[in-house]
C-alpha atoms as a PDB file:
ATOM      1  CA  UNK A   1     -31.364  30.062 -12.259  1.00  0.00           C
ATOM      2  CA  UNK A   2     -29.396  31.139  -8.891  1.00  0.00           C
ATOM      3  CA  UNK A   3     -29.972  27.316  -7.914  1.00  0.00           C
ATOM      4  CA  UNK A   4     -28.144  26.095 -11.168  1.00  0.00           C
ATOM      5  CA  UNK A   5     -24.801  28.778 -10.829  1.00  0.00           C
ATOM      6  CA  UNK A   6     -24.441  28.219  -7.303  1.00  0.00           C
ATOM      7  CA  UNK A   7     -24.647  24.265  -7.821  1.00  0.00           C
ATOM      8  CA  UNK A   8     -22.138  25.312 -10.455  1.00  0.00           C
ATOM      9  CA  UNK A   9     -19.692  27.091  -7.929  1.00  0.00           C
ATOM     10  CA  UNK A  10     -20.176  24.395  -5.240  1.00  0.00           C
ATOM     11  CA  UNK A  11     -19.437  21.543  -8.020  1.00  0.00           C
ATOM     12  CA  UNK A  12     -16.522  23.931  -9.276  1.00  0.00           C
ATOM     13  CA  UNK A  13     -15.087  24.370  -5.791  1.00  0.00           C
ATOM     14  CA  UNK A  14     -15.276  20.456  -4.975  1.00  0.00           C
ATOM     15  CA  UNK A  15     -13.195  19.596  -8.027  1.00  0.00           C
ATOM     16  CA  UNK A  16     -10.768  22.019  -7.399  1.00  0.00           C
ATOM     17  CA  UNK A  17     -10.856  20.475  -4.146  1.00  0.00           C
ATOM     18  CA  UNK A  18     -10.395  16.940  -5.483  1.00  0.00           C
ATOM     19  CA  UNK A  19      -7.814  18.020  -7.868  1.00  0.00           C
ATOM     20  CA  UNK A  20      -5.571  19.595  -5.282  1.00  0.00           C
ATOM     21  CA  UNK A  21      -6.105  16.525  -3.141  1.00  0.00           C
ATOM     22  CA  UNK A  22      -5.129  14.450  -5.689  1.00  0.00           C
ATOM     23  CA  UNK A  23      -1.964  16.304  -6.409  1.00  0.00           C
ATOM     24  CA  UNK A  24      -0.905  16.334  -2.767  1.00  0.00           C
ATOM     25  CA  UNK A  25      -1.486  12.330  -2.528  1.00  0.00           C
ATOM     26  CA  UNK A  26       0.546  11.817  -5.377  1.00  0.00           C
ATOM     27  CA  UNK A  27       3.087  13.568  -4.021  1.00  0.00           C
ATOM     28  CA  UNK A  28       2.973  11.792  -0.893  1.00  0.00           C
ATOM     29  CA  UNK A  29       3.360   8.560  -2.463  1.00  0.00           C
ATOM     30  CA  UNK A  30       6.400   9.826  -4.150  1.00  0.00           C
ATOM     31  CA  UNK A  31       8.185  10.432  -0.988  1.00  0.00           C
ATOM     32  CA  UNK A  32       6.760   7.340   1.070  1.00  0.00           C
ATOM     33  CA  UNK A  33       8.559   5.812  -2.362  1.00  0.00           C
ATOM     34  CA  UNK A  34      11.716   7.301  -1.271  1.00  0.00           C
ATOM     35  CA  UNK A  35      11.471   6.415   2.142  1.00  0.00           C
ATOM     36  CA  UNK A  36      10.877   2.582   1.358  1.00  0.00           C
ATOM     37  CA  UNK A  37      13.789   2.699  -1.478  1.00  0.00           C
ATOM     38  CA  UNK A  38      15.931   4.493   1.357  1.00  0.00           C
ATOM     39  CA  UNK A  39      14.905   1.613   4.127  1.00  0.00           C
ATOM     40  CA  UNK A  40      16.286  -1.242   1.401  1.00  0.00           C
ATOM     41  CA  UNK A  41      19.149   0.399   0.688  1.00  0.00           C
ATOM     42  CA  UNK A  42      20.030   0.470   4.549  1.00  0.00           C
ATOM     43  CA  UNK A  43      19.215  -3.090   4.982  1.00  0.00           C
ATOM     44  CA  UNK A  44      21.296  -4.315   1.876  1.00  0.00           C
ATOM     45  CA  UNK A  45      24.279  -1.872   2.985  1.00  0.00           C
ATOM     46  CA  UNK A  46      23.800  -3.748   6.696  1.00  0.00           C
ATOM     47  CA  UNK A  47      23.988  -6.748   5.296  1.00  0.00           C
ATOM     48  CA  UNK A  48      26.861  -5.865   3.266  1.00  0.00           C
ATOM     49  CA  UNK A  49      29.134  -5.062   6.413  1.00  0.00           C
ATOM     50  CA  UNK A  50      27.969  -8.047   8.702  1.00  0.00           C
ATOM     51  CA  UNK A  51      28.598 -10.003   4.936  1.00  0.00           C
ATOM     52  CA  UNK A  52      32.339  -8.867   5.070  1.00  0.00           C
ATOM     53  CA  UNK A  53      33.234  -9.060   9.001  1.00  0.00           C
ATOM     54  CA  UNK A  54      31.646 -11.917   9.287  1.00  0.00           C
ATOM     55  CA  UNK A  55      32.464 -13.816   6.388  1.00  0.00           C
ATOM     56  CA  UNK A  56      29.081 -15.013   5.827  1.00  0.00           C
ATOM     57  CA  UNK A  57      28.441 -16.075   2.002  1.00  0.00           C
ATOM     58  CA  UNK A  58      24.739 -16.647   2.691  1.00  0.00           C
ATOM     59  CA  UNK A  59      23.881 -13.128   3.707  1.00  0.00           C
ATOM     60  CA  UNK A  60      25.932 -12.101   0.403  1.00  0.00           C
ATOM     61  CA  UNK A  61      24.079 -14.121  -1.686  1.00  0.00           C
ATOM     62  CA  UNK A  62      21.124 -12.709  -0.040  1.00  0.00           C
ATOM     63  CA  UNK A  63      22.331  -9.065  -0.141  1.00  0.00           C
ATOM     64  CA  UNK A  64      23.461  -9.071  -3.646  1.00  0.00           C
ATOM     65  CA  UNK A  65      19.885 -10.171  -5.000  1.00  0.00           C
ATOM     66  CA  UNK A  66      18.210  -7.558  -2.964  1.00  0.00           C
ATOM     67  CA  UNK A  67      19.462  -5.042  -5.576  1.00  0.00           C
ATOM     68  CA  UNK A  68      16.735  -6.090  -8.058  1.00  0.00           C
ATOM     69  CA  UNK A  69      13.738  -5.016  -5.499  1.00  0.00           C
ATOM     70  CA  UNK A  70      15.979  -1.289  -5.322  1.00  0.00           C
ATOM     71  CA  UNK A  71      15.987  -1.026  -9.231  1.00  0.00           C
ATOM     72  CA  UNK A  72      12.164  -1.532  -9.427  1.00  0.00           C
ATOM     73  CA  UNK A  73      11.766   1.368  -7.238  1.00  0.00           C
ATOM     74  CA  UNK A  74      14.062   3.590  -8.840  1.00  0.00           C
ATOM     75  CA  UNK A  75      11.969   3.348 -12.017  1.00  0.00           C
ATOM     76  CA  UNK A  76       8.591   3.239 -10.360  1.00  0.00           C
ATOM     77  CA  UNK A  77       9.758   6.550  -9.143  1.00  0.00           C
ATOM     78  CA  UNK A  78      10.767   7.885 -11.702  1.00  0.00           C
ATOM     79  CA  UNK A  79       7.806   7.088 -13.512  1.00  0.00           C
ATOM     80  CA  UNK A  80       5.875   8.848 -11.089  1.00  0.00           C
ATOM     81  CA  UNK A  81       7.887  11.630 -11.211  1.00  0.00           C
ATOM     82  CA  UNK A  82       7.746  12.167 -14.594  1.00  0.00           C
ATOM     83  CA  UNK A  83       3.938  12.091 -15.010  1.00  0.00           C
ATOM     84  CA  UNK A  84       3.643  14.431 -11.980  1.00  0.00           C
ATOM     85  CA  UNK A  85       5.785  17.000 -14.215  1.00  0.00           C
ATOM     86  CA  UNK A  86       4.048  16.205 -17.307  1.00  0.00           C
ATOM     87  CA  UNK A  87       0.096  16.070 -16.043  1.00  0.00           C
ATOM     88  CA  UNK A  88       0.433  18.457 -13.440  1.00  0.00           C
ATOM     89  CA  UNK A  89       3.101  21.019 -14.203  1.00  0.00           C
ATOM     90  CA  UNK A  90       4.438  21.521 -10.399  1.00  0.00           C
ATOM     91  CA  UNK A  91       5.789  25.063  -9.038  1.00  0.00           C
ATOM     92  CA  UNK A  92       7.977  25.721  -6.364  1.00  0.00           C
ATOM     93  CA  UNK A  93       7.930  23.332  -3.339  1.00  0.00           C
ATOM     94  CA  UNK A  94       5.898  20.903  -5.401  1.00  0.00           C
ATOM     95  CA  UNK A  95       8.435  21.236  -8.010  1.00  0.00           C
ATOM     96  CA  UNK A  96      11.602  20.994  -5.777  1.00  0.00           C
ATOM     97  CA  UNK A  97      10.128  17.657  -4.309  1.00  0.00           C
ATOM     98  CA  UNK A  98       9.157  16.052  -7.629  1.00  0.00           C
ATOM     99  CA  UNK A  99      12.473  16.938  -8.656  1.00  0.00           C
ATOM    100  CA  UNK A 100      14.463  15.730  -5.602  1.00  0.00           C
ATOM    101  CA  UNK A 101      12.836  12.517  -5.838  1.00  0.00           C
ATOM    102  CA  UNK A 102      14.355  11.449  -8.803  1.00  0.00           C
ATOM    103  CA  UNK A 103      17.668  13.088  -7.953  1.00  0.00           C
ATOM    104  CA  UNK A 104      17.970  11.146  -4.534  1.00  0.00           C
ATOM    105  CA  UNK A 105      15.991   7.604  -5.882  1.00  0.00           C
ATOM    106  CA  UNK A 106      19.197   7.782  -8.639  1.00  0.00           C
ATOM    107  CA  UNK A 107      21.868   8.855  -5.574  1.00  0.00           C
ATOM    108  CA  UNK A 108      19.939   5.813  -3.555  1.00  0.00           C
ATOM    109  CA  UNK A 109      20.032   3.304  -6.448  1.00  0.00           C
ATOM    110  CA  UNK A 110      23.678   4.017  -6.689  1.00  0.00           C
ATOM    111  CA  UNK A 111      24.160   3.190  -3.491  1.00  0.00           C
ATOM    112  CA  UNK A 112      22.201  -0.035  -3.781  1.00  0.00           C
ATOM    113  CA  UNK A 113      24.958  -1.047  -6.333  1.00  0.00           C
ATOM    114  CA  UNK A 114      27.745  -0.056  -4.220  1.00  0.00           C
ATOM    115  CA  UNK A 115      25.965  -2.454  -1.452  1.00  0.00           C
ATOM    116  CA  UNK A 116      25.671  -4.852  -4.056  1.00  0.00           C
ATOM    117  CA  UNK A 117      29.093  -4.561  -5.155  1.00  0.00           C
ATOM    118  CA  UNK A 118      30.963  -4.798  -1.351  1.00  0.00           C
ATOM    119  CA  UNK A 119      28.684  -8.047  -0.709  1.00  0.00           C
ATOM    120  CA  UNK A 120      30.237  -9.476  -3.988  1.00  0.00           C
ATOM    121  CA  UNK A 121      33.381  -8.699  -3.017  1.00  0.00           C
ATOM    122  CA  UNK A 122      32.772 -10.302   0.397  1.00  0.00           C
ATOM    123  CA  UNK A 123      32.148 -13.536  -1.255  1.00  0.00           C
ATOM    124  CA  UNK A 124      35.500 -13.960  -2.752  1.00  0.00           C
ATOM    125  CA  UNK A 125      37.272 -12.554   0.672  1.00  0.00           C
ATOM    126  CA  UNK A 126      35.347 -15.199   2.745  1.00  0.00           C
ATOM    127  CA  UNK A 127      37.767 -17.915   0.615  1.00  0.00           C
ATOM    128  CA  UNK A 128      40.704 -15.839   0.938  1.00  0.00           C
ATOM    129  CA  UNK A 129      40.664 -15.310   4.323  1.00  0.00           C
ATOM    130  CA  UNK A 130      42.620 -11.432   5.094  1.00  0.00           C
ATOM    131  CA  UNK A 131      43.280 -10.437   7.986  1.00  0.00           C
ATOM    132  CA  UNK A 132      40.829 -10.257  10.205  1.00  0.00           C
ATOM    133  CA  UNK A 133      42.254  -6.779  11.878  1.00  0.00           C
ATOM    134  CA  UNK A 134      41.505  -5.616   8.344  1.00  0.00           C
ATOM    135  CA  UNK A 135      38.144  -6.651   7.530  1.00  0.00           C
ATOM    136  CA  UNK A 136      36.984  -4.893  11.247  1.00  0.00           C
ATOM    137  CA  UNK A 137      38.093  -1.991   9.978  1.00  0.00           C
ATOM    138  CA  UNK A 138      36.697  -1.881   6.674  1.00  0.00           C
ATOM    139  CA  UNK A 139      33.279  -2.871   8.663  1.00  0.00           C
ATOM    140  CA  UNK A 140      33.709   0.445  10.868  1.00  0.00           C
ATOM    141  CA  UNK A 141      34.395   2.031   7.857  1.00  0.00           C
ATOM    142  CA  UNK A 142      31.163   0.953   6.393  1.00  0.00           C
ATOM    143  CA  UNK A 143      29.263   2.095   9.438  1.00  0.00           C
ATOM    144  CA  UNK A 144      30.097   5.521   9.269  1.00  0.00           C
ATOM    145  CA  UNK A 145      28.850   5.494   6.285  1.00  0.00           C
ATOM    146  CA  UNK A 146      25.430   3.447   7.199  1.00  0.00           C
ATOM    147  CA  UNK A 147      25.229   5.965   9.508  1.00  0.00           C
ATOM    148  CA  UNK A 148      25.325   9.194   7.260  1.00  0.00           C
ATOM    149  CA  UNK A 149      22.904   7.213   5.392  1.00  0.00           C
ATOM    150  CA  UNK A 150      20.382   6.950   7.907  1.00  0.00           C
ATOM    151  CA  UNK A 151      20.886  10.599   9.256  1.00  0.00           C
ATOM    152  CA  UNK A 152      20.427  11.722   5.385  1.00  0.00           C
ATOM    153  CA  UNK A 153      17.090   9.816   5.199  1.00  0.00           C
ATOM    154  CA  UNK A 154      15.907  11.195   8.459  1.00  0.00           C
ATOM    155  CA  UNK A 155      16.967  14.700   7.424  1.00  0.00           C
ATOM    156  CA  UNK A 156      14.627  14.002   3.866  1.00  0.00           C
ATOM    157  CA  UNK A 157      11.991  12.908   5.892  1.00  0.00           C
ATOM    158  CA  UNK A 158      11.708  15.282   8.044  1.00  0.00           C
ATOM    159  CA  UNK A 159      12.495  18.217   5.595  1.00  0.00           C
ATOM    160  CA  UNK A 160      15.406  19.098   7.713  1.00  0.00           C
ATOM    161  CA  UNK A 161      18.289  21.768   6.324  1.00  0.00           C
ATOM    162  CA  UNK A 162      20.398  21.938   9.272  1.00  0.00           C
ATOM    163  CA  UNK A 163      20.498  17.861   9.450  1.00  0.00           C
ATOM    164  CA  UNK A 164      21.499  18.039   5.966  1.00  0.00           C
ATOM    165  CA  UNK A 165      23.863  20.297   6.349  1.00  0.00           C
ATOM    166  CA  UNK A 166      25.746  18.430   9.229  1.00  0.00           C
ATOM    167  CA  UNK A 167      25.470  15.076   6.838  1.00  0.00           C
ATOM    168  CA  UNK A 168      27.332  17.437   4.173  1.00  0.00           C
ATOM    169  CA  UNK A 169      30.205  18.493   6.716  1.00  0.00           C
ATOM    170  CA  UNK A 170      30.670  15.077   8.000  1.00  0.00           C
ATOM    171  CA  UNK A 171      31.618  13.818   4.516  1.00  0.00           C
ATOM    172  CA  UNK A 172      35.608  14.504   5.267  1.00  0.00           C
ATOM    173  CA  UNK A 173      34.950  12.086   7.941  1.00  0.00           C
ATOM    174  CA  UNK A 174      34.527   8.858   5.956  1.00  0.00           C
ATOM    175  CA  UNK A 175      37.284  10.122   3.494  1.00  0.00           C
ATOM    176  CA  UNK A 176      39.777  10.465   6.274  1.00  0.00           C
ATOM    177  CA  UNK A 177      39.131   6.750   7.071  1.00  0.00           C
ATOM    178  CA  UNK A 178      39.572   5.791   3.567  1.00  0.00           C
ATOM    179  CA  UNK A 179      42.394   7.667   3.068  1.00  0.00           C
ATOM    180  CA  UNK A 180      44.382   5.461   6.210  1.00  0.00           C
ATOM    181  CA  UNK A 181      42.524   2.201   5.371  1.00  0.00           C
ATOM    182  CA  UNK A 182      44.134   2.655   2.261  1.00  0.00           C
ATOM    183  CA  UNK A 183      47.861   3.445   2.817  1.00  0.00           C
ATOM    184  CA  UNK A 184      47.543   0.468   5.631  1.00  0.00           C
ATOM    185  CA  UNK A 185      46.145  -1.639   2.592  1.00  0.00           C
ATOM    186  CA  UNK A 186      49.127  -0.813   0.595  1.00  0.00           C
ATOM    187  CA  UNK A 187      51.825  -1.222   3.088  1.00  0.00           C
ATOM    188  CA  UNK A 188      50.454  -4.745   3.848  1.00  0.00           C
ATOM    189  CA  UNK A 189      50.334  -5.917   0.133  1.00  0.00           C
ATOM    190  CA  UNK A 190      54.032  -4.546  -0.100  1.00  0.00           C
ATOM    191  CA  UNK A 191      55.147  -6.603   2.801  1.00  0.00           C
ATOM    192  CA  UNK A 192      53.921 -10.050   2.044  1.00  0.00           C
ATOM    193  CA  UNK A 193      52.897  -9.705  -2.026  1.00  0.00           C
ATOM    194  CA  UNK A 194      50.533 -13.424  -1.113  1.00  0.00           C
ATOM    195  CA  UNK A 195      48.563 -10.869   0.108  1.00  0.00           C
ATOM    196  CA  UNK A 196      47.873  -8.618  -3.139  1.00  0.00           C
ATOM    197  CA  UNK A 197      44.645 -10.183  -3.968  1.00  0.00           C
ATOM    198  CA  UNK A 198      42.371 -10.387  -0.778  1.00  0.00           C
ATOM    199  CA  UNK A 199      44.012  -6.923  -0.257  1.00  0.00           C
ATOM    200  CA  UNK A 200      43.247  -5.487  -3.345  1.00  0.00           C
ATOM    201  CA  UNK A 201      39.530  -6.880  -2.671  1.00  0.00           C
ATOM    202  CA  UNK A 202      39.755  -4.701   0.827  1.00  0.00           C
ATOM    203  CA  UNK A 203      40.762  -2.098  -1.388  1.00  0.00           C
ATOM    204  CA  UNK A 204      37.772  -1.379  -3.784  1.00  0.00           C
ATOM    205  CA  UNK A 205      35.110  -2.612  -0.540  1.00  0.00           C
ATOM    206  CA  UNK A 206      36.823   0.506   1.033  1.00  0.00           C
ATOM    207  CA  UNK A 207      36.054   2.993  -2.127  1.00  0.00           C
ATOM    208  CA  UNK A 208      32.619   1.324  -2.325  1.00  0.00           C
ATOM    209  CA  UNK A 209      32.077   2.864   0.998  1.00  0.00           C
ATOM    210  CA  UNK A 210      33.805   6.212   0.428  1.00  0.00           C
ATOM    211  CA  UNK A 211      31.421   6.696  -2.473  1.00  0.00           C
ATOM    212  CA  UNK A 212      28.188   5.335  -0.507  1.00  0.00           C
ATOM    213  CA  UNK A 213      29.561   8.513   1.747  1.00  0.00           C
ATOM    214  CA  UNK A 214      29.503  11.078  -1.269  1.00  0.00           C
ATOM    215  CA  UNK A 215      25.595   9.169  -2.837  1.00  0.00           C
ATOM    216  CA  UNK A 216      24.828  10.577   1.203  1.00  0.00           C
ATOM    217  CA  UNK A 217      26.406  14.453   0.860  1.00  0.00           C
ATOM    218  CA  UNK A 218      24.610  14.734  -2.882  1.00  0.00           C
ATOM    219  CA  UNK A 219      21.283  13.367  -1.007  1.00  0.00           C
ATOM    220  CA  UNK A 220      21.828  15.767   1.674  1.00  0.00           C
ATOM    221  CA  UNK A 221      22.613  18.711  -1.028  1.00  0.00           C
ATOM    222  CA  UNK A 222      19.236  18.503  -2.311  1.00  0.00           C
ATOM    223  CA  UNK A 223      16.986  17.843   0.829  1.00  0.00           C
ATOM    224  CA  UNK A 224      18.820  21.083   1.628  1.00  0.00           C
ATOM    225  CA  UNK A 225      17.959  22.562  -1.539  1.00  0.00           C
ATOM    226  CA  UNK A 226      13.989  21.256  -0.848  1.00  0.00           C
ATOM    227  CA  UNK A 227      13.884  22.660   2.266  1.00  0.00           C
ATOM    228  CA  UNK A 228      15.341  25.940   1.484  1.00  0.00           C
ATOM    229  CA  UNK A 229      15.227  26.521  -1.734  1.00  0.00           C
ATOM    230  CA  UNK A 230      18.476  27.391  -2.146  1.00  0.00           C
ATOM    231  CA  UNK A 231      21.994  25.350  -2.901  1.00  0.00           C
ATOM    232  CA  UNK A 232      24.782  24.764  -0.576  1.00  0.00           C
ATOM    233  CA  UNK A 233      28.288  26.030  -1.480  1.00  0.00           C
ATOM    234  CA  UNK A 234      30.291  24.587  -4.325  1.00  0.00           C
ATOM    235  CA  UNK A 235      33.329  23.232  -2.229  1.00  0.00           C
ATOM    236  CA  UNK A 236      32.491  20.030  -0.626  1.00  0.00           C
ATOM    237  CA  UNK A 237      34.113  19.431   3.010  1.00  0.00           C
ATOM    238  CA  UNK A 238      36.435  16.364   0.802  1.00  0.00           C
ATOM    239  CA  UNK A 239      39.502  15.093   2.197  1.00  0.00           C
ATOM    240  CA  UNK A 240      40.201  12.191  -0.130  1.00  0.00           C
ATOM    241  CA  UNK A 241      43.798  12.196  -0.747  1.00  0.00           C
ATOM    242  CA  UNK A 242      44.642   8.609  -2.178  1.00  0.00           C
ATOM    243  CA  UNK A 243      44.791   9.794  -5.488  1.00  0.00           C
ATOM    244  CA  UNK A 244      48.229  11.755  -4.830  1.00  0.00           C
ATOM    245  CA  UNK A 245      49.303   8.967  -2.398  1.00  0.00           C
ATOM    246  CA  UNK A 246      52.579   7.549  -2.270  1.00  0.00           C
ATOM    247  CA  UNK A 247      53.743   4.128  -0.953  1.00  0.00           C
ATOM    248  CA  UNK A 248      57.527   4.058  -0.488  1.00  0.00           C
ATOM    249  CA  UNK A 249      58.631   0.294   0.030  1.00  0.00           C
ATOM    250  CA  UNK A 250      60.720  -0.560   3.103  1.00  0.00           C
ATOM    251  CA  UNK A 251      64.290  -0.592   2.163  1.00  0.00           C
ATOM    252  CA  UNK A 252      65.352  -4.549   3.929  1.00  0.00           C
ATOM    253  CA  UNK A 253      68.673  -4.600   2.465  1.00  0.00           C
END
């Protein structure tokens, strides 16, 4: 009879064993999840600058169809997240990283499109040819924001609040570059109007990357939140001003 019970407590104590082990490995495949959808999304947004300084149309192509491989992710993710919550019902730290999973795989599919979307744009500015003083700048632009990218992954997987909170402060910085990128935009389409379309194309590339820039800050927001448990303040560090920009024409008579 003691034989039998304490096989009983030693069987009891390995499943619990296995069960927590289980747990933890499916949460570790959730984040390694993150960190390969975070890797793509790098490449593609790469890809996307060199696409647009360089005017190559191959490594559009190429860029643009990468997107798919980022959606599959998203939803494998989310798939796993969801039966994590439902089979396993989480608390605390496990709960704030099943949760932040599919809050940053959504911020990082976003940005996939954003990618996506600048490389499309670079294949119609590779036959209109702008200015090639503007299309460097968009591209330095775009590496800021590559840039809080990667230190926003790194921060994630490392668990790292105070790297997440300097990708949150930093996000003025990007905005700031948009906001003269896009009076300089403006002021060139005014002055030679053959311009207005490859411009306007320089235009939405540039708000493609100030939004890749805010996908970063939200990612940021919640490793913060993982790390910490609690939320950083409501007012974002923004500086985006274009929306109550004005353009006054240069008077030539």
């Amino acid at each position: 009879m003691i034989t039998t019970r304490a096989n009983a407590v030693t069987y009891e104590a390995e499943m619990s064993e296995h069960i927590v082990k289980s747990f933890h490995d499916q949460l570790e495949a959730l984040s390694t999840a993150i960190v390969q959808m975070g890797g793509l999304c790098e490449t593609q947004l790469a890809n996307a600058i060199d696409a647009v300084s360089r005017r190559d149309v191959p490594l559009a192509e190429q860029t643009v169809a990468m997107d798919t491989r980022i959606d599959q992710l998203e939803a494998q993710i989310e798939h796993q997240a969801v039966q994590l919550l439902a089979l396993r019902q989480p608390m605390a730290l496990d709960l704030r990283e099943t949760l932040a999973a599919l809050k940053i795989s959504a911020d990082l599919e976003r940005i996939g499109d954003l990618a996506k979307n600048v490389a499309k744009r670079a294949l119609v500015i590779s036959r209109d040819a702008p200015d090639q003083h503007l299309t460097q700048g968009l591209a330095r632009m775009g590496r800021q924001a590559l840039a809080q990218l990667k230190s926003v992954l790194d921060a994630y997987a490392k668990r790292d609040a105070n790297a997440a909170v300097t990708v949150w402060k930093r996000d003025g910085e990007i905005d700031e570059v948009y906001n003269s990128l896009f009076r300089e935009l403006l002021t060139y389409m005014m002055e030679d109007p053959r311009k207005i379309g490859p411009s306007t194309h320089l235009l939405f590339i540039a708000k493609n990357f100030e939004r890749i820039g805010d996908h970063a800050t939200n990612i940021a927001e919640t490793v913060h939140y993982v790390a910490t448990a609690t939320r950083l303040g409501d007012e974002r560090p923004k500086s985006d001003i274009t929306s109550t920009t004005n353009v006054v024409p240069n008077d030539k008579h």
